[in-house]
PDB file of N, CA and C in Angstrom:
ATOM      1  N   UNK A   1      29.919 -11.966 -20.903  1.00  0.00           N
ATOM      2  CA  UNK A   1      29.042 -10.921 -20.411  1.00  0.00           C
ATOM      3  C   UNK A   1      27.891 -10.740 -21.399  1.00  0.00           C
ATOM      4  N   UNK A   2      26.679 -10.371 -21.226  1.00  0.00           N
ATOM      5  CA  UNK A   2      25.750 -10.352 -21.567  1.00  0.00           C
ATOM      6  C   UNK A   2      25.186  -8.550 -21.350  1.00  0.00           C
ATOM      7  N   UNK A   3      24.933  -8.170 -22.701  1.00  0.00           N
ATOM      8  CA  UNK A   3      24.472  -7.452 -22.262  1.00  0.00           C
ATOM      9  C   UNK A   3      23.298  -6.226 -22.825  1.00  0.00           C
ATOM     10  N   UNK A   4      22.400  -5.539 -22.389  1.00  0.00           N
ATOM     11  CA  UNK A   4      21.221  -5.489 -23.318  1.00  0.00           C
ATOM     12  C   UNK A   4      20.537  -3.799 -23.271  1.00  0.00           C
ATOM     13  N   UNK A   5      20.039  -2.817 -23.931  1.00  0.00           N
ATOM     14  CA  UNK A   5      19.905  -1.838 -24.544  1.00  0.00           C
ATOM     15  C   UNK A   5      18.293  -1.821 -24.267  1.00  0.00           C
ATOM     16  N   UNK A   6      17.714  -0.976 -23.066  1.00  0.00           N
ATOM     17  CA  UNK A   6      16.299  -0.921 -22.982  1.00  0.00           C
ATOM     18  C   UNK A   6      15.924  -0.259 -24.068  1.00  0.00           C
ATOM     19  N   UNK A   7      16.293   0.588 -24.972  1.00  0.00           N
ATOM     20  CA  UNK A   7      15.778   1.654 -26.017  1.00  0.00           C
ATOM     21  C   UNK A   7      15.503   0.775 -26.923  1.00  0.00           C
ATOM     22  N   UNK A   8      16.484  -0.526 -27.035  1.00  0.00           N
ATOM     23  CA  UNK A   8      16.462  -1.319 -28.846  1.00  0.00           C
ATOM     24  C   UNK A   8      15.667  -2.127 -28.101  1.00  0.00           C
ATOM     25  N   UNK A   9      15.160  -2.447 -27.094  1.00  0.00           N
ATOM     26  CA  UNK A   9      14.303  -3.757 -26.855  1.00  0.00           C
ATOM     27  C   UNK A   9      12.604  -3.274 -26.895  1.00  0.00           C
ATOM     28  N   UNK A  10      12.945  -1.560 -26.776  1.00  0.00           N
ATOM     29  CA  UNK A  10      11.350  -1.228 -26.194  1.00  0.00           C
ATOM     30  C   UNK A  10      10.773  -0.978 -28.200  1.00  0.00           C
ATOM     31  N   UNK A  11      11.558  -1.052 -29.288  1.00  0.00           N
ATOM     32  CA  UNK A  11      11.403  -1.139 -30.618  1.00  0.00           C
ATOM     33  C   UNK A  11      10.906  -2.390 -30.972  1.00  0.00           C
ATOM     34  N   UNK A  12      10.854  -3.284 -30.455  1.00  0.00           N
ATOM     35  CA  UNK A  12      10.594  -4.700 -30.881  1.00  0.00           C
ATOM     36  C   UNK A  12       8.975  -4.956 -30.107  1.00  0.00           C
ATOM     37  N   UNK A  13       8.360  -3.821 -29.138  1.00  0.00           N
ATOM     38  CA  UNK A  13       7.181  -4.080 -28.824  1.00  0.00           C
ATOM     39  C   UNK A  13       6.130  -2.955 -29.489  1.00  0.00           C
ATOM     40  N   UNK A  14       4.841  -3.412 -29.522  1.00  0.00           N
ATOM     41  CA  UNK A  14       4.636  -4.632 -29.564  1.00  0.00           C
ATOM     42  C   UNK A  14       4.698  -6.193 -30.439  1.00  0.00           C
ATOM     43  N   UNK A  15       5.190  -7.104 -29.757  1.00  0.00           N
ATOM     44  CA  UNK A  15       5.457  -7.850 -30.917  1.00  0.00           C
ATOM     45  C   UNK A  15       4.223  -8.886 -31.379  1.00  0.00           C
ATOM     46  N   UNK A  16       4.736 -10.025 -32.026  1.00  0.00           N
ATOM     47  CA  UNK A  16       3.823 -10.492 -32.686  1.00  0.00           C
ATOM     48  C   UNK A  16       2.186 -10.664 -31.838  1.00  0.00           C
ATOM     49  N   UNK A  17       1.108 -10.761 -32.626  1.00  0.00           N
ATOM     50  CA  UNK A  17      -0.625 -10.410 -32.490  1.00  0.00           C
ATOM     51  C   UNK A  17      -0.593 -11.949 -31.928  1.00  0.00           C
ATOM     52  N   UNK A  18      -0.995 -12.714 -31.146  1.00  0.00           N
ATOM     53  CA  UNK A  18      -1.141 -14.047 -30.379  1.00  0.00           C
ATOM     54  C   UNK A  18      -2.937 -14.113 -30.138  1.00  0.00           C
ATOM     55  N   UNK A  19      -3.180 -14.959 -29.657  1.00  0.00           N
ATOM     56  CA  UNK A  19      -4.239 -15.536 -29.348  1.00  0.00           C
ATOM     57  C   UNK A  19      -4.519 -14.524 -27.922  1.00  0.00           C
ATOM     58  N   UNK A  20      -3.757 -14.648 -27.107  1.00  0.00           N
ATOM     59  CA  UNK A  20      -3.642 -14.493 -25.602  1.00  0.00           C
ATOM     60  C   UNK A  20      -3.476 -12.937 -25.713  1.00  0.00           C
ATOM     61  N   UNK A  21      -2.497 -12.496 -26.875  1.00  0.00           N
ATOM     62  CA  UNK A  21      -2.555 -10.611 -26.993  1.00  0.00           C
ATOM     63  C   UNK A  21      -2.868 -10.257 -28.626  1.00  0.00           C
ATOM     64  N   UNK A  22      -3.924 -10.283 -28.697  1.00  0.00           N
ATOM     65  CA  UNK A  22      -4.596 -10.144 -29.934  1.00  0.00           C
ATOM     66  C   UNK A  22      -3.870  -8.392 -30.691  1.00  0.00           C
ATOM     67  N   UNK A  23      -3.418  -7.598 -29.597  1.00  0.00           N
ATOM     68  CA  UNK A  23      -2.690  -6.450 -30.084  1.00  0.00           C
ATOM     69  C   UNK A  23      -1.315  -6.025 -30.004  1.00  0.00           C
ATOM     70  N   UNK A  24      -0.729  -7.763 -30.100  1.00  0.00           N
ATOM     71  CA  UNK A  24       0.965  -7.706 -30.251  1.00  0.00           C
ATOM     72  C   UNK A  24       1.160  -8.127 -29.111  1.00  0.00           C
ATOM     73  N   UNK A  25       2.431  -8.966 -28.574  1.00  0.00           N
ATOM     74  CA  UNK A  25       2.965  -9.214 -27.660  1.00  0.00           C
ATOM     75  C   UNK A  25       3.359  -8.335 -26.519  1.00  0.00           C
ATOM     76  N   UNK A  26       3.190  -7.361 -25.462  1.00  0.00           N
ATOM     77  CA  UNK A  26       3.846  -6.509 -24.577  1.00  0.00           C
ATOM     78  C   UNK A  26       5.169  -7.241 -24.134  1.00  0.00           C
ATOM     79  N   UNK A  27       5.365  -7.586 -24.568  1.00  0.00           N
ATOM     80  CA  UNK A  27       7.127  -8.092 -24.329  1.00  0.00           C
ATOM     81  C   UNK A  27       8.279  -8.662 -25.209  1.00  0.00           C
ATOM     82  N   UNK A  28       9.086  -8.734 -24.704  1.00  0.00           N
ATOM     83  CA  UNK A  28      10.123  -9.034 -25.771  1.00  0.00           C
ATOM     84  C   UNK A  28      11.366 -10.020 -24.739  1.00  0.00           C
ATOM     85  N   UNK A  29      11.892 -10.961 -25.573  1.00  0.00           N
ATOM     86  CA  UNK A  29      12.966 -11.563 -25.146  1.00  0.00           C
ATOM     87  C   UNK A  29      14.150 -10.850 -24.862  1.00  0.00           C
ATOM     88  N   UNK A  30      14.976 -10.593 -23.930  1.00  0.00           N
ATOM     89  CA  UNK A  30      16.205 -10.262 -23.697  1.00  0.00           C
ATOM     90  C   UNK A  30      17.268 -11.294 -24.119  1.00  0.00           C
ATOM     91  N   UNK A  31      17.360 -12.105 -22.777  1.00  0.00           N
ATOM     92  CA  UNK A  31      18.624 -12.842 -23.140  1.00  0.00           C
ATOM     93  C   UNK A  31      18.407 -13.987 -21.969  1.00  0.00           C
ATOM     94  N   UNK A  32      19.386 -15.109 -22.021  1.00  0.00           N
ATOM     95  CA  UNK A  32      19.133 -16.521 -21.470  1.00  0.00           C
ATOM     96  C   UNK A  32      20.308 -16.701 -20.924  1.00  0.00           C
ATOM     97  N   UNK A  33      20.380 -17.234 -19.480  1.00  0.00           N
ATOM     98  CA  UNK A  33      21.586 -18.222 -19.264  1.00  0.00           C
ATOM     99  C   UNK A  33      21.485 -19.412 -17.852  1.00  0.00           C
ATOM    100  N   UNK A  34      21.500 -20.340 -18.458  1.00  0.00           N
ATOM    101  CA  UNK A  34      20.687 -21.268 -17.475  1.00  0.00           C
ATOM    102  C   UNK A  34      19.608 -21.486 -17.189  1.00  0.00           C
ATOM    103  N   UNK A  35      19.330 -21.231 -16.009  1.00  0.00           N
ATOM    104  CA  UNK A  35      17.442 -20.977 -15.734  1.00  0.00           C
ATOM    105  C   UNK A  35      17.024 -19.982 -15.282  1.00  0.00           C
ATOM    106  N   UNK A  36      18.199 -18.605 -16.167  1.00  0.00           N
ATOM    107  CA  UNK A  36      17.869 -17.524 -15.876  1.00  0.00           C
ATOM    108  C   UNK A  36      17.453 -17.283 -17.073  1.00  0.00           C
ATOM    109  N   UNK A  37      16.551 -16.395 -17.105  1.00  0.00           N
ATOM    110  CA  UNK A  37      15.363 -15.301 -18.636  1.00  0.00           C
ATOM    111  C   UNK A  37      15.162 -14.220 -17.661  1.00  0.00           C
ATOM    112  N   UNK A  38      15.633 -13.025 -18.678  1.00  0.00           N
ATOM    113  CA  UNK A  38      15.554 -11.492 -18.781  1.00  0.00           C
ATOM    114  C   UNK A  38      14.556 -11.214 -19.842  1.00  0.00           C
ATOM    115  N   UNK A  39      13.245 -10.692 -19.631  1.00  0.00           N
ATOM    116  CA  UNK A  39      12.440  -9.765 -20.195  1.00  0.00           C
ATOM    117  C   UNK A  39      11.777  -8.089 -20.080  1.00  0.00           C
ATOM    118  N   UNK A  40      11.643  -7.707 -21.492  1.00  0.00           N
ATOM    119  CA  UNK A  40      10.806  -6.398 -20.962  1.00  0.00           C
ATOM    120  C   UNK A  40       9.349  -6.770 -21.381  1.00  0.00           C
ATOM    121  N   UNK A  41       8.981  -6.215 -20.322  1.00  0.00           N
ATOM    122  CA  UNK A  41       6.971  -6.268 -20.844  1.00  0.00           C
ATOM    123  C   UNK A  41       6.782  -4.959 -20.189  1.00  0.00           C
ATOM    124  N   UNK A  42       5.812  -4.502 -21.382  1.00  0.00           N
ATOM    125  CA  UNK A  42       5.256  -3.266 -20.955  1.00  0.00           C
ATOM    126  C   UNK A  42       4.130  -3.336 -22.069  1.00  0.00           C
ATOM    127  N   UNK A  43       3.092  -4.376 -20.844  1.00  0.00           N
ATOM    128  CA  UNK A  43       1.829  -3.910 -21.381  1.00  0.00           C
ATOM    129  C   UNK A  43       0.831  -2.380 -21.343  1.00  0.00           C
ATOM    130  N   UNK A  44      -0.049  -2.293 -22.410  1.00  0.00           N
ATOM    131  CA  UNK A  44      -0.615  -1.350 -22.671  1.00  0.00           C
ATOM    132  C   UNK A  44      -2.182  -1.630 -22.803  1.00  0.00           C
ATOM    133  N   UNK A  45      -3.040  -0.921 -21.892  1.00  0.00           N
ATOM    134  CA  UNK A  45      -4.098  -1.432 -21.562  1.00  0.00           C
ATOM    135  C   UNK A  45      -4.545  -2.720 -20.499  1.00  0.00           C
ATOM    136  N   UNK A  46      -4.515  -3.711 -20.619  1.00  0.00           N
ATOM    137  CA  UNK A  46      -4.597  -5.032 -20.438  1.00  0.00           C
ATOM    138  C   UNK A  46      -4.002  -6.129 -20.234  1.00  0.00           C
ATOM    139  N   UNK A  47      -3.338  -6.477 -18.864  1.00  0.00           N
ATOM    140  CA  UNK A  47      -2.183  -7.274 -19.079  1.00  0.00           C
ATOM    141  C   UNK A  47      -3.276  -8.468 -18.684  1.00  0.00           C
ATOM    142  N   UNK A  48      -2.968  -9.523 -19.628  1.00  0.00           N
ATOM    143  CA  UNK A  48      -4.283 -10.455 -19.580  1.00  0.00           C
ATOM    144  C   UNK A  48      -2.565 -11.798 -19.248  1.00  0.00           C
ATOM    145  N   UNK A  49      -1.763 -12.058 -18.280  1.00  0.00           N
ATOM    146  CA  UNK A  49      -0.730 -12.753 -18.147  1.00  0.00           C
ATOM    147  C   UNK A  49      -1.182 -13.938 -17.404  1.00  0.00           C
ATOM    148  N   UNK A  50      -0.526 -15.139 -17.660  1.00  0.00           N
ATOM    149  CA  UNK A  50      -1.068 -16.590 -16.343  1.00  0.00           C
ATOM    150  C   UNK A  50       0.366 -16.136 -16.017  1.00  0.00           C
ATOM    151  N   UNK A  51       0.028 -17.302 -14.671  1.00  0.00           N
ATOM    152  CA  UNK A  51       0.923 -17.443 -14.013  1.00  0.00           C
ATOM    153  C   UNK A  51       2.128 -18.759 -14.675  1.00  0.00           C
ATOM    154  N   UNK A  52       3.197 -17.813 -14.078  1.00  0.00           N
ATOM    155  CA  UNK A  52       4.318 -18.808 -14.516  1.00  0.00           C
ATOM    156  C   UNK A  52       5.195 -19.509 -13.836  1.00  0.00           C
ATOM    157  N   UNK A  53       5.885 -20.676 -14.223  1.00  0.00           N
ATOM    158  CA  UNK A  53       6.131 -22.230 -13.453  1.00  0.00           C
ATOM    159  C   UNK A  53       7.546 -21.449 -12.703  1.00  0.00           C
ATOM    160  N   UNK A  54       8.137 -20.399 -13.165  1.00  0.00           N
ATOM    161  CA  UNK A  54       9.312 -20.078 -11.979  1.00  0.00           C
ATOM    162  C   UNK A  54       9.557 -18.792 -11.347  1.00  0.00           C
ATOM    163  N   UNK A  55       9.966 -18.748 -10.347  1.00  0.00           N
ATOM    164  CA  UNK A  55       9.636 -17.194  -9.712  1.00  0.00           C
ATOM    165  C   UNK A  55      10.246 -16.231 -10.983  1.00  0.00           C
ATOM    166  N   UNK A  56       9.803 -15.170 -10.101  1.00  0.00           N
ATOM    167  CA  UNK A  56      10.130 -13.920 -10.994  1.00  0.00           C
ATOM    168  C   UNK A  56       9.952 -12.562 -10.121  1.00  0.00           C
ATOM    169  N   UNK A  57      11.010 -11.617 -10.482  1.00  0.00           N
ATOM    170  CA  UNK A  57      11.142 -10.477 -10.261  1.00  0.00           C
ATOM    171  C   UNK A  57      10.942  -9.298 -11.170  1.00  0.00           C
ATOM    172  N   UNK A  58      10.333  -8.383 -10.870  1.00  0.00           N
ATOM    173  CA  UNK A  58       9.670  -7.030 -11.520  1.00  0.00           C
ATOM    174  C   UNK A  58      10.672  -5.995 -10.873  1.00  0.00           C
ATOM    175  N   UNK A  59      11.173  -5.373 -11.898  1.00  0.00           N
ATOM    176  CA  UNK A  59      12.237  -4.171 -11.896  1.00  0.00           C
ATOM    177  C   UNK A  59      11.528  -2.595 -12.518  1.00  0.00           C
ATOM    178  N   UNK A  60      10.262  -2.292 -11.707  1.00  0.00           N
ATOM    179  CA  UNK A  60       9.488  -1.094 -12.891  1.00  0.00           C
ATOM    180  C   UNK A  60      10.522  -0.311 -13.055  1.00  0.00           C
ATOM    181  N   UNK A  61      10.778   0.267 -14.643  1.00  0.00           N
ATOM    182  CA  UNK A  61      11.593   1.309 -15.083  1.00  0.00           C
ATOM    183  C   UNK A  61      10.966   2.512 -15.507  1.00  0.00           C
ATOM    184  N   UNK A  62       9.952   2.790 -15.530  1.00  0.00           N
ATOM    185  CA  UNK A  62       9.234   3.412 -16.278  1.00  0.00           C
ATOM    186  C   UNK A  62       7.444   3.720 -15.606  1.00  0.00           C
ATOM    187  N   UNK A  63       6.642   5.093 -15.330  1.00  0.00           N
ATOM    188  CA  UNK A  63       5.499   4.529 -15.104  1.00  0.00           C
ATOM    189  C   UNK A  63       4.632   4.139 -13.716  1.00  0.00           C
ATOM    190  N   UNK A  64       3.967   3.554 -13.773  1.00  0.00           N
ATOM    191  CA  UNK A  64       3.139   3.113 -12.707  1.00  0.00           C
ATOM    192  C   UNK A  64       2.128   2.386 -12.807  1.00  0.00           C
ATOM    193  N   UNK A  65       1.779   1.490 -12.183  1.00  0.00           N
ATOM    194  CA  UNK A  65       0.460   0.276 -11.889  1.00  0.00           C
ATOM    195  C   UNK A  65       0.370   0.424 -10.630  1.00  0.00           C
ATOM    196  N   UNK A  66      -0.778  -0.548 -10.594  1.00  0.00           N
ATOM    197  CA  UNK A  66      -1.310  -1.285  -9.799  1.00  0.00           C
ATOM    198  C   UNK A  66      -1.044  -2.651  -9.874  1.00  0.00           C
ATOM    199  N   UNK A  67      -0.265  -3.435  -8.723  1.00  0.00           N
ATOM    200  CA  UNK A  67      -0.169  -4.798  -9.294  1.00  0.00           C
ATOM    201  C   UNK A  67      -1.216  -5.683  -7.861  1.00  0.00           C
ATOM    202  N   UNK A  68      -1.265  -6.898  -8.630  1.00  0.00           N
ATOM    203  CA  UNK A  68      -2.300  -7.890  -7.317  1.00  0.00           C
ATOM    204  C   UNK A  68      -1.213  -9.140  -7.616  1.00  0.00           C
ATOM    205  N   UNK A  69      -1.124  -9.613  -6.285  1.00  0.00           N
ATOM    206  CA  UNK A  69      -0.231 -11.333  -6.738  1.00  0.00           C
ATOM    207  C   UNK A  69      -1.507 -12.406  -5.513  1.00  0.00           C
ATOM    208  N   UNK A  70      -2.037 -13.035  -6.100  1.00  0.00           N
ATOM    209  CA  UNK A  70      -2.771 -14.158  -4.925  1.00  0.00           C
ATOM    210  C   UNK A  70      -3.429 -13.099  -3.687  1.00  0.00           C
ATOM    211  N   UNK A  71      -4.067 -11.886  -4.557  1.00  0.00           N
ATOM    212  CA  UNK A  71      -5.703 -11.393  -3.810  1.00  0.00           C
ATOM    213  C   UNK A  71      -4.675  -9.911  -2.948  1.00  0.00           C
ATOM    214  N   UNK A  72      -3.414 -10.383  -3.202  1.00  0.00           N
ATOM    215  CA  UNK A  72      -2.886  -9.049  -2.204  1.00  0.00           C
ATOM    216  C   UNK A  72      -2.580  -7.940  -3.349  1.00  0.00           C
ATOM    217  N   UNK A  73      -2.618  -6.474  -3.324  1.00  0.00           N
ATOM    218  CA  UNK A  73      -2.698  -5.311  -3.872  1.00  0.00           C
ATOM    219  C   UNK A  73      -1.647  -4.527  -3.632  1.00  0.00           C
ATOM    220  N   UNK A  74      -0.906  -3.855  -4.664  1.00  0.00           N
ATOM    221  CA  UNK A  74       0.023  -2.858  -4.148  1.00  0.00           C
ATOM    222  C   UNK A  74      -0.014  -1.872  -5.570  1.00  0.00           C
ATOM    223  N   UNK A  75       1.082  -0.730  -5.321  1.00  0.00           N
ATOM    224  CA  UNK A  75       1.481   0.174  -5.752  1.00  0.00           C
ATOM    225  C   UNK A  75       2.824  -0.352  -6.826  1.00  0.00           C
ATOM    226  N   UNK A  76       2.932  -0.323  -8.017  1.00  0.00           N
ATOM    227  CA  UNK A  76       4.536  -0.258  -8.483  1.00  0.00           C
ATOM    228  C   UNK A  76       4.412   1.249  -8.980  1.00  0.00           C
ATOM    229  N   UNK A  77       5.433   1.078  -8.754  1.00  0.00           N
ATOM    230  CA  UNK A  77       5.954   2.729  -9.176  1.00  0.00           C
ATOM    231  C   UNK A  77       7.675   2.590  -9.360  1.00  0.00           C
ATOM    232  N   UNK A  78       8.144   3.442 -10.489  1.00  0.00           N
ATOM    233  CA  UNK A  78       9.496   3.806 -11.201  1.00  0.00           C
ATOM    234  C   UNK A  78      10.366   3.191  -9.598  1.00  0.00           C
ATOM    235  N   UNK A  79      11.089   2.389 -10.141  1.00  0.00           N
ATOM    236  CA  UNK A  79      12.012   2.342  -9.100  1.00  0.00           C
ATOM    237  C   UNK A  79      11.831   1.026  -8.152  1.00  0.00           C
ATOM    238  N   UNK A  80      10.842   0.390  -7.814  1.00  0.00           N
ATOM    239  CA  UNK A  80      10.067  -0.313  -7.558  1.00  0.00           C
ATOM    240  C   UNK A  80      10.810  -1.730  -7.736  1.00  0.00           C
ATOM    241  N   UNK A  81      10.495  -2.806  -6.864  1.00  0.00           N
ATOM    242  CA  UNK A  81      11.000  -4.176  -7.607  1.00  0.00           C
ATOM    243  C   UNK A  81       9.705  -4.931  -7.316  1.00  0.00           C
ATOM    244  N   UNK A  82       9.509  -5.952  -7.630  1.00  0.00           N
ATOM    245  CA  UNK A  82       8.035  -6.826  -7.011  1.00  0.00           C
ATOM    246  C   UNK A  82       8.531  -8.832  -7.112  1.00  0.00           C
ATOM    247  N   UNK A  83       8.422  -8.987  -6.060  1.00  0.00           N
ATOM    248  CA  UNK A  83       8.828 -10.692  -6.127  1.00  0.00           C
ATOM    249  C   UNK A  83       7.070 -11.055  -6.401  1.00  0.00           C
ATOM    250  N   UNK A  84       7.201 -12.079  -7.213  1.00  0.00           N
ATOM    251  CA  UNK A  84       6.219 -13.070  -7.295  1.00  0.00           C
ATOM    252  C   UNK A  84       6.917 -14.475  -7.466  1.00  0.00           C
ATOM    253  N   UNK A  85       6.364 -15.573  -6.666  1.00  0.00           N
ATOM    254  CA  UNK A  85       6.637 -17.085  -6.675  1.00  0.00           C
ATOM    255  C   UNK A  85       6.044 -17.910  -7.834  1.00  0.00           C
ATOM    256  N   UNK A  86       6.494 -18.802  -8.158  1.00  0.00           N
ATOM    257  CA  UNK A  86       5.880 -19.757  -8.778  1.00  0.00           C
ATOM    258  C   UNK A  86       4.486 -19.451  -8.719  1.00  0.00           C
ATOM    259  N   UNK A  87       3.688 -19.924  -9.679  1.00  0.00           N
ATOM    260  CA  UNK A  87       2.496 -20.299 -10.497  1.00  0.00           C
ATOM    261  C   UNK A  87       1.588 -19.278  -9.511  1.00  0.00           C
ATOM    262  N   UNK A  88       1.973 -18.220  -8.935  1.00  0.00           N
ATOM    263  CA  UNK A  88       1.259 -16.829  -8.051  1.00  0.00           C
ATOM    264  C   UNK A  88       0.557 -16.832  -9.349  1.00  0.00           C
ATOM    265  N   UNK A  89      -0.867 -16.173  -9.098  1.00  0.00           N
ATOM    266  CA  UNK A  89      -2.009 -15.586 -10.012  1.00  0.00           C
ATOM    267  C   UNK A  89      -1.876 -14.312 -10.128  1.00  0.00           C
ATOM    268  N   UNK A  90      -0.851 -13.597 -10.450  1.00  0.00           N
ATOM    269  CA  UNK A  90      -0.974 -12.005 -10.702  1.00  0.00           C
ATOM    270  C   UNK A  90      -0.904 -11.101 -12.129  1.00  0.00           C
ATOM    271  N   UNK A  91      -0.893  -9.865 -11.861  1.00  0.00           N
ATOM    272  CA  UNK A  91      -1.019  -9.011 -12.829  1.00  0.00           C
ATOM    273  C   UNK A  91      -1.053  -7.734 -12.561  1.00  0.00           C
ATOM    274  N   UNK A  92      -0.697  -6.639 -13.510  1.00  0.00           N
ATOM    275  CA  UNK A  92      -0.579  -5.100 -13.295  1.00  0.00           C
ATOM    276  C   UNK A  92      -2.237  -4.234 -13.906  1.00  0.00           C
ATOM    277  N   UNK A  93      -2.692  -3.493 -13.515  1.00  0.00           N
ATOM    278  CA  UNK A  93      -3.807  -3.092 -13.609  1.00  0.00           C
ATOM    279  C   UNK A  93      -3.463  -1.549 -13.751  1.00  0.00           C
ATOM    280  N   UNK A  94      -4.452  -0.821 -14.238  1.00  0.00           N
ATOM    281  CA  UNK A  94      -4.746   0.653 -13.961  1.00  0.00           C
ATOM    282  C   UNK A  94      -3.369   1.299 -14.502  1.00  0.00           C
ATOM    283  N   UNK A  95      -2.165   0.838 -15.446  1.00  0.00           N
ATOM    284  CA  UNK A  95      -1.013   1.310 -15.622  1.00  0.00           C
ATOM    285  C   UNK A  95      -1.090   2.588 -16.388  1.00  0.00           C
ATOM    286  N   UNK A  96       0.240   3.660 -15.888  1.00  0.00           N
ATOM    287  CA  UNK A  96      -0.166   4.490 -16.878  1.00  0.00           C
ATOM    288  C   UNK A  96       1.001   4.019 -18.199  1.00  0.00           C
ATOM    289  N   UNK A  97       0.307   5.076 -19.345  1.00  0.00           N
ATOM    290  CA  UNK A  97       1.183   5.086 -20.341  1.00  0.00           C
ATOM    291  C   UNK A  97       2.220   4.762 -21.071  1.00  0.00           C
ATOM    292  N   UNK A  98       3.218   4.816 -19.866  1.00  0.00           N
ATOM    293  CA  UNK A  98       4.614   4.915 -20.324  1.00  0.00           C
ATOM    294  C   UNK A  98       5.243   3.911 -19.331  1.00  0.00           C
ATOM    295  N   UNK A  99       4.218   2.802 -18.973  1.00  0.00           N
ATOM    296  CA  UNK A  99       4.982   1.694 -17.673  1.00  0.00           C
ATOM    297  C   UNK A  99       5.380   0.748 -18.471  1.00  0.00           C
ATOM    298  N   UNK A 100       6.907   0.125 -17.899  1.00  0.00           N
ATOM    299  CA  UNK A 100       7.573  -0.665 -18.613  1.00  0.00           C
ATOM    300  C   UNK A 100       8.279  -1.450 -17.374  1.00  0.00           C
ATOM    301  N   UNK A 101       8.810  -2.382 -17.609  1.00  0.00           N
ATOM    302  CA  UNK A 101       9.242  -3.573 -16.513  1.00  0.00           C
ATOM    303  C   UNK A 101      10.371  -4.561 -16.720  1.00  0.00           C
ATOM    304  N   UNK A 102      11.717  -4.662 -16.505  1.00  0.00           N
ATOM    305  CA  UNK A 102      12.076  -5.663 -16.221  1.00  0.00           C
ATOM    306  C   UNK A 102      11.603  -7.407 -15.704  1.00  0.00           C
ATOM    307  N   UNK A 103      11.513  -8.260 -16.662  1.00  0.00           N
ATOM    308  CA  UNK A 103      11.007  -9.154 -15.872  1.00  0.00           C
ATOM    309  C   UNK A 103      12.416 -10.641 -15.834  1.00  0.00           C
ATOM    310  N   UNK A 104      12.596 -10.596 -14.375  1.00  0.00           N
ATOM    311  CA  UNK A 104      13.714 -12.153 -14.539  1.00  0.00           C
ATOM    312  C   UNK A 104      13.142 -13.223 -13.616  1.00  0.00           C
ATOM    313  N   UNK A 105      13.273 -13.933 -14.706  1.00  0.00           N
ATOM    314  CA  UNK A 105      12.763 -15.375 -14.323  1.00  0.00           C
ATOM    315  C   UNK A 105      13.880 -16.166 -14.156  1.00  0.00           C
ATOM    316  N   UNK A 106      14.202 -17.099 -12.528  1.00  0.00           N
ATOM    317  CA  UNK A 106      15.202 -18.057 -12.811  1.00  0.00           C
ATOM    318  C   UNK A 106      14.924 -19.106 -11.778  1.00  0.00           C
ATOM    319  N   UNK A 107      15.735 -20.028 -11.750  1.00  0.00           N
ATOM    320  CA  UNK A 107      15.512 -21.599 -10.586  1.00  0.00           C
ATOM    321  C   UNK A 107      14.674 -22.432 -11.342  1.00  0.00           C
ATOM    322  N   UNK A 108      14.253 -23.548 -10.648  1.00  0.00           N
ATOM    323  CA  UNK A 108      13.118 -24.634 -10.983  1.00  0.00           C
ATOM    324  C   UNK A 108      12.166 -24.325 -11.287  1.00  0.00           C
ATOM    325  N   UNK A 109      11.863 -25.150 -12.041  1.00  0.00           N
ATOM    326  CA  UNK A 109      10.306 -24.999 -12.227  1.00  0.00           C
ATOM    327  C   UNK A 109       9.497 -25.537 -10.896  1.00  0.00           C
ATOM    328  N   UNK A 110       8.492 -24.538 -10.371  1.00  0.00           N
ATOM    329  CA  UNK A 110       7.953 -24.207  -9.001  1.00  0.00           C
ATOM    330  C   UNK A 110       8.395 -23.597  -8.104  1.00  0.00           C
ATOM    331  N   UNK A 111       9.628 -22.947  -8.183  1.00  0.00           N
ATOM    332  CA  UNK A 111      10.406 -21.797  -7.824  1.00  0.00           C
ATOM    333  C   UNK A 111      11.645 -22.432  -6.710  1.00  0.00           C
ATOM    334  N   UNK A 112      12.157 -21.464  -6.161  1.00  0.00           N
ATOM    335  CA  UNK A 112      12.816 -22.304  -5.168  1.00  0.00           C
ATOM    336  C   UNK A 112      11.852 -22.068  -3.626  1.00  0.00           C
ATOM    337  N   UNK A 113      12.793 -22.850  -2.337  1.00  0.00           N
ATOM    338  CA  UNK A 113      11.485 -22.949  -1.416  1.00  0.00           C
ATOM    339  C   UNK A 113      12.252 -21.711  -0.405  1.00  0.00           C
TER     340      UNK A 113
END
């Protein structure tokens, strides 16, 4: 069993200053098993994210955005889940404050069909 502590994970952000987040990483590693990855991201200001090679699901815990995936627009809000597919062009916008996110990534690379 695997298992993980949103309070000790939201201490580890922001983490290291990158090229891509010049003001620390908004996320942090959870935990791995297979071609499953558990993350928290909770960007602040600017989620400047590419798209990534396997689907993924958004669990908002915290907060509120605006998210866009491939030109379409919605609402996340506390409670919220959000599917995005493979190499989708999206991102969270307009967030307030205190928005934070589950993110799990699992399957092939290019998602499943």
């Amino acid at each position: 069993m695997l298992q993980a502590s949103l309070a000790d994970i939201l201490k580890r952000i922001p983490g290291p200053k990158t090229d891509s987040w010049p003001d620390g990483e908004p996320f942090s590693d959870v935990m791995r098993h297979g071609t499953m990855s558990v993350e928290v991201f909770a960007p602040r200001g600017k989620d400047t994210q590419s798209p990534h090679d396997q689907d993924e699901l958004y669990f908002v815990v915290s907060g509120k955005a605006r998210f866009t995936c491939n030109g379409h627009e919605v609402a996340a809000n506390t409670g919220d889940v959000l599917f995005v597919p493979a190499y989708a062009k999206h991102r969270f916008h307009d967030m307030s404050d205190d928005f934070v996110t589950w993110v799990v990534f699992w399957g092939p690379k290019g998602g499943e069909s």
